[in-house]
C-alpha atoms as a PDB file:
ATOM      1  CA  UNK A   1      48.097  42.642 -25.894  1.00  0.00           C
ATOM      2  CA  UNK A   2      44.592  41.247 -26.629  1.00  0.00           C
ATOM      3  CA  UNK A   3      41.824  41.167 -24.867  1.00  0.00           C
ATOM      4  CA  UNK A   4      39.710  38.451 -23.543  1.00  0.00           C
ATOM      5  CA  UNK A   5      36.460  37.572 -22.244  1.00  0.00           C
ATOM      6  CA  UNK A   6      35.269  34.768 -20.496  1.00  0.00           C
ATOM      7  CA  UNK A   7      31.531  34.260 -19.463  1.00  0.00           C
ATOM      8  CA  UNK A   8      29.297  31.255 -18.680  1.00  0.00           C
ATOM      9  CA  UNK A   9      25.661  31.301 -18.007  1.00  0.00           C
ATOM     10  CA  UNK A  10      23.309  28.284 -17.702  1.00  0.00           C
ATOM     11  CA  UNK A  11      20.165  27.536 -19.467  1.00  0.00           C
ATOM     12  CA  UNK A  12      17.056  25.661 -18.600  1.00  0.00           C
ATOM     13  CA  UNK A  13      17.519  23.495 -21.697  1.00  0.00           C
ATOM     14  CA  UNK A  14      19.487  20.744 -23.674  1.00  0.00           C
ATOM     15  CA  UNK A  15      23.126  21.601 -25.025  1.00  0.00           C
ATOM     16  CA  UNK A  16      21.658  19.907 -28.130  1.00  0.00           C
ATOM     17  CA  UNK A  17      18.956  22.700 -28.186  1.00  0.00           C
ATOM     18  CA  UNK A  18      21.583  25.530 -27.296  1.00  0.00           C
ATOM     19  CA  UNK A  19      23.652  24.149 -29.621  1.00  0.00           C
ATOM     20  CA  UNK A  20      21.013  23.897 -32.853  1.00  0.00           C
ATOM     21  CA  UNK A  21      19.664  27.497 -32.090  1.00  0.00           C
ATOM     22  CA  UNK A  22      22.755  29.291 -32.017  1.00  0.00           C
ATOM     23  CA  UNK A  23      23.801  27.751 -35.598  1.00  0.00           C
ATOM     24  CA  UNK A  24      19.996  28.352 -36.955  1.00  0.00           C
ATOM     25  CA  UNK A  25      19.536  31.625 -38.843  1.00  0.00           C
ATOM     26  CA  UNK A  26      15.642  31.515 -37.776  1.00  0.00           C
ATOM     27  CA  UNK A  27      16.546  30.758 -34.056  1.00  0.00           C
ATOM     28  CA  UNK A  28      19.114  32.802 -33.578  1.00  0.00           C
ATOM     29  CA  UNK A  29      17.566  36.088 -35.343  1.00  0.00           C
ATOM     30  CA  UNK A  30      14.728  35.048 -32.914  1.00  0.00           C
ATOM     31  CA  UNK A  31      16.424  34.952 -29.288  1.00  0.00           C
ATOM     32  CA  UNK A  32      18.315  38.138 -29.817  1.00  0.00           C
ATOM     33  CA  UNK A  33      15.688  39.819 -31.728  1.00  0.00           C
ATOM     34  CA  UNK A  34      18.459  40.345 -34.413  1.00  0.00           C
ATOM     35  CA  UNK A  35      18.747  39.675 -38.208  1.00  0.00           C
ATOM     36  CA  UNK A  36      21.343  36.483 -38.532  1.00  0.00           C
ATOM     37  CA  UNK A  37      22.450  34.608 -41.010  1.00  0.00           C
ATOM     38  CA  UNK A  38      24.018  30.948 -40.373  1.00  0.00           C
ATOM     39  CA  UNK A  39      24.307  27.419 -41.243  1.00  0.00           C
ATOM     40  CA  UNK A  40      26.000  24.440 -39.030  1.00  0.00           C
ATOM     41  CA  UNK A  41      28.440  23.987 -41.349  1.00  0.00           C
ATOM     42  CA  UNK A  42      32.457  24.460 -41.031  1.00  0.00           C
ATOM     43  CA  UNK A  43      34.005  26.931 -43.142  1.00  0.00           C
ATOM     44  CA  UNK A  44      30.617  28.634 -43.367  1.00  0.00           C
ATOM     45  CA  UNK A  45      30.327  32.538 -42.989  1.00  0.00           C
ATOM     46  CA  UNK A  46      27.896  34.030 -41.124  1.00  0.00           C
ATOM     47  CA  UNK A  47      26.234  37.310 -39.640  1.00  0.00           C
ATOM     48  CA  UNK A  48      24.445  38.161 -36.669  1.00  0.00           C
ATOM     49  CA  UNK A  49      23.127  41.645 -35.546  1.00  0.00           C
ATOM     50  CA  UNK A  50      21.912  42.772 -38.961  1.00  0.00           C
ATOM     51  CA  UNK A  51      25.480  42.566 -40.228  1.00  0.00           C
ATOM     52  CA  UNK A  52      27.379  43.989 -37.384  1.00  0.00           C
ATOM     53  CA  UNK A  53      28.898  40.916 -36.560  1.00  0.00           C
ATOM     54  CA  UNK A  54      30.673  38.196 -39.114  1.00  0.00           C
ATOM     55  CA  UNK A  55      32.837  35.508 -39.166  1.00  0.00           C
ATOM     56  CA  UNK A  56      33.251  32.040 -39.641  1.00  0.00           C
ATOM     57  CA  UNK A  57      32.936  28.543 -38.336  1.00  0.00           C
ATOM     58  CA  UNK A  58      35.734  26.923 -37.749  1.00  0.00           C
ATOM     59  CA  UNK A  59      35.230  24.026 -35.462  1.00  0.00           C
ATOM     60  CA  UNK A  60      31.947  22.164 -34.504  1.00  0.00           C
ATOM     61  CA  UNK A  61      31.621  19.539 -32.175  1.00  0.00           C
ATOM     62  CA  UNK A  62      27.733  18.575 -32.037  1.00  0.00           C
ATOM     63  CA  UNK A  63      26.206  19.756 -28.340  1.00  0.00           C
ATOM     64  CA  UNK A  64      30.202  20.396 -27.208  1.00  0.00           C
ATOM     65  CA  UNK A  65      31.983  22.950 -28.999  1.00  0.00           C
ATOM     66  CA  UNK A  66      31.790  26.125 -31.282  1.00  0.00           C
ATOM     67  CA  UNK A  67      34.644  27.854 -32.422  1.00  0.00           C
ATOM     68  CA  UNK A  68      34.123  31.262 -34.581  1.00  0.00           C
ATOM     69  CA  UNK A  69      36.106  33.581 -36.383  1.00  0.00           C
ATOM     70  CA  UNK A  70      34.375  37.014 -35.232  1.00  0.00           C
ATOM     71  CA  UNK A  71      34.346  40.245 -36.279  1.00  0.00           C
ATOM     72  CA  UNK A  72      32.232  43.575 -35.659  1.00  0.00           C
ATOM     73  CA  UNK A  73      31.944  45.927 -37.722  1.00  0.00           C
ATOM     74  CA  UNK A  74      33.672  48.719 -35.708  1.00  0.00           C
ATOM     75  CA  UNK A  75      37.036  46.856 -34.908  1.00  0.00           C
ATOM     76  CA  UNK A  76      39.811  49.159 -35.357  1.00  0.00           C
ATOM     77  CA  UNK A  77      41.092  49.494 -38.809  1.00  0.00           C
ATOM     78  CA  UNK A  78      43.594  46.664 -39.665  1.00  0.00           C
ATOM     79  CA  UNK A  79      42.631  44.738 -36.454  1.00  0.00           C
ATOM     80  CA  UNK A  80      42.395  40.803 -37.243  1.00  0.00           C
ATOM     81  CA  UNK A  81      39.409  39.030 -36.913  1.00  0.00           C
ATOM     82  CA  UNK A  82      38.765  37.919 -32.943  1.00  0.00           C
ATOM     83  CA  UNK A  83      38.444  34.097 -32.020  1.00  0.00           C
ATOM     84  CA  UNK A  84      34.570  33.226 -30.138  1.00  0.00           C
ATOM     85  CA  UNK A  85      34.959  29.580 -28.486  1.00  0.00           C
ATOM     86  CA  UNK A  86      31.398  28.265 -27.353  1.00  0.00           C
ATOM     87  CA  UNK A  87      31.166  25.524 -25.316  1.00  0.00           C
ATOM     88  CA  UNK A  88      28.303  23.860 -23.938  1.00  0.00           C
ATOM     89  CA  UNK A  89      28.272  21.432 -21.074  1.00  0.00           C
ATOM     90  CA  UNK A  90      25.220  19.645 -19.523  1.00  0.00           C
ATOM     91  CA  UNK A  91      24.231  20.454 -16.009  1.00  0.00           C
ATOM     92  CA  UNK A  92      21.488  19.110 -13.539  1.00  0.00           C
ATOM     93  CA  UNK A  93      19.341  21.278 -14.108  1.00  0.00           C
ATOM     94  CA  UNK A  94      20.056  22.775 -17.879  1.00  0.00           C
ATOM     95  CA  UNK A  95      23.098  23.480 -19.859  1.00  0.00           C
ATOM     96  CA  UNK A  96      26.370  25.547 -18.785  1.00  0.00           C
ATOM     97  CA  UNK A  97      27.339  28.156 -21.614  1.00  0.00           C
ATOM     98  CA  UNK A  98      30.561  29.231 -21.480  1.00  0.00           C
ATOM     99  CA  UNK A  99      31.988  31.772 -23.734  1.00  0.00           C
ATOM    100  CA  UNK A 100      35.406  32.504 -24.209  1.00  0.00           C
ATOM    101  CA  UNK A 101      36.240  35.331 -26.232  1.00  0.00           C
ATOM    102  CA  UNK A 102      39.899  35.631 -27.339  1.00  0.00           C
ATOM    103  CA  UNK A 103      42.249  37.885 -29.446  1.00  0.00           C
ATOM    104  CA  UNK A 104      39.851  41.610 -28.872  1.00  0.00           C
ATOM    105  CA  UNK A 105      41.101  44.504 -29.380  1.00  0.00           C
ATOM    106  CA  UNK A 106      41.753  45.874 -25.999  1.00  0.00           C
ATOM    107  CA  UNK A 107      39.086  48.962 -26.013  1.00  0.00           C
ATOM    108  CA  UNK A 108      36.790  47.023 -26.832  1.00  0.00           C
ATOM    109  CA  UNK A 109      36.934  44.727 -24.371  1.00  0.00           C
ATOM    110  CA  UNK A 110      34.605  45.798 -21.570  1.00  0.00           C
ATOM    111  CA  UNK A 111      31.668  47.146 -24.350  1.00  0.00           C
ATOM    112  CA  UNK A 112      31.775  43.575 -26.084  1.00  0.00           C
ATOM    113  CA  UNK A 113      31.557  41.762 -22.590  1.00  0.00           C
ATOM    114  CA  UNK A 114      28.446  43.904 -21.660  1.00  0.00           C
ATOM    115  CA  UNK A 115      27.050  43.200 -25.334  1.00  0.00           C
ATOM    116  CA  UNK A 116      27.601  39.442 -24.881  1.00  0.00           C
ATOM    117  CA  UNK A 117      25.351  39.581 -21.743  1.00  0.00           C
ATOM    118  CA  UNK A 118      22.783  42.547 -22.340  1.00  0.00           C
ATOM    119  CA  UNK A 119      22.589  41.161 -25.818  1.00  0.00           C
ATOM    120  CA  UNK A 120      23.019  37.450 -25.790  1.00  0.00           C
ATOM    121  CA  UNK A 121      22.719  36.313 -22.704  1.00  0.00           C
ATOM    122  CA  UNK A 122      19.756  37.782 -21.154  1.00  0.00           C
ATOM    123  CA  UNK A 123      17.322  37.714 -23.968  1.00  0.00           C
ATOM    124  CA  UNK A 124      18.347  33.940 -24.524  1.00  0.00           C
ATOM    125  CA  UNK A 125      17.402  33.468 -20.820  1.00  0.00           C
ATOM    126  CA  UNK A 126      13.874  34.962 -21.705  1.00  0.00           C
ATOM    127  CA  UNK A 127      13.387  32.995 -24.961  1.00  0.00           C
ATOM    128  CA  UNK A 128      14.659  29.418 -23.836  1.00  0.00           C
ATOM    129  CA  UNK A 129      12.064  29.835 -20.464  1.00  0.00           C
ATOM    130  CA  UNK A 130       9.546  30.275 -22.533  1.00  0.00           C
ATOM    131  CA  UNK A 131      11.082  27.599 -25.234  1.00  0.00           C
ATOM    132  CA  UNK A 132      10.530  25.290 -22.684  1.00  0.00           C
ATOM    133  CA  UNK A 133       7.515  26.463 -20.261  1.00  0.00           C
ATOM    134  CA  UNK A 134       5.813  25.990 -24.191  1.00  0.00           C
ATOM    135  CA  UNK A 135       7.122  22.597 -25.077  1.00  0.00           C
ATOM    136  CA  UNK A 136       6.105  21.541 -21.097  1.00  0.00           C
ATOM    137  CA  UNK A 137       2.473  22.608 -21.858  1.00  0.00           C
ATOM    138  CA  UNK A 138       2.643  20.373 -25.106  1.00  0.00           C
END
């Protein structure tokens, strides 16, 4: 059996933003203070986490849809690589992230769900408030 997550947060700013950070290298090193390595391209690898995470793009839909093949570095020996599905979907106030994080190897589970939110979620919260209290004062 595999394990899945599924987690949505939302965000004080555009899905077109969201979207554009997540698959910039510079962005998305910055909002989770990480080195990364990515390009908005499909059949592009890329790293996140100073190499503990990899993967590939597999589907993009501009401001809709992400779909990853995703990897960390300490899945089990012989385990296949895990499937990340981003989607982003405008709100009244913001953007609704919701991630859905599919074929995990089971004991992994509830340490990848807390990374996703100690790790992802939260520090994006910080930097896209102060993305946009900045671009307000502009």
């Amino acid at each position: 059996m595999n394990g899945v997550i599924k987690i949505s947060e939302i965000f004080p700013v555009s899905a077109k933003r969201l979207y554009d950070a997540w698959l910039n290298s510079e962005e998305h090193s910055e909002f989770t203070r990480s080195k990364a390595e990515i390009r908005p391209n499909v059949g592009s690898k890329f790293s996140a986490w100073d190499g503990y995470i990899t993967g590939t793009n597999i589907t993009l839909q501009p401001y809709g849809r992400i779909v990853q093949s995703w990897r960390a570095s300490d899945f089990p020996k012989g385990a296949s690589d895990s499937k990340l599905e981003i989607l982003f979907e405008k709100t009244g106030n913001g953007t609704r992230i919701t991630l859905i994080h599919t074929k995990l190897p089971p004991a992994k589970v509830k340490d990848f769900e807390k990374g996703w939110i100690n790790h992802y979620f939260k520090p994006m919260k910080k930097y896209f408030k102060k993305v946009k209290q900045l671009s307000t004062l502009a």
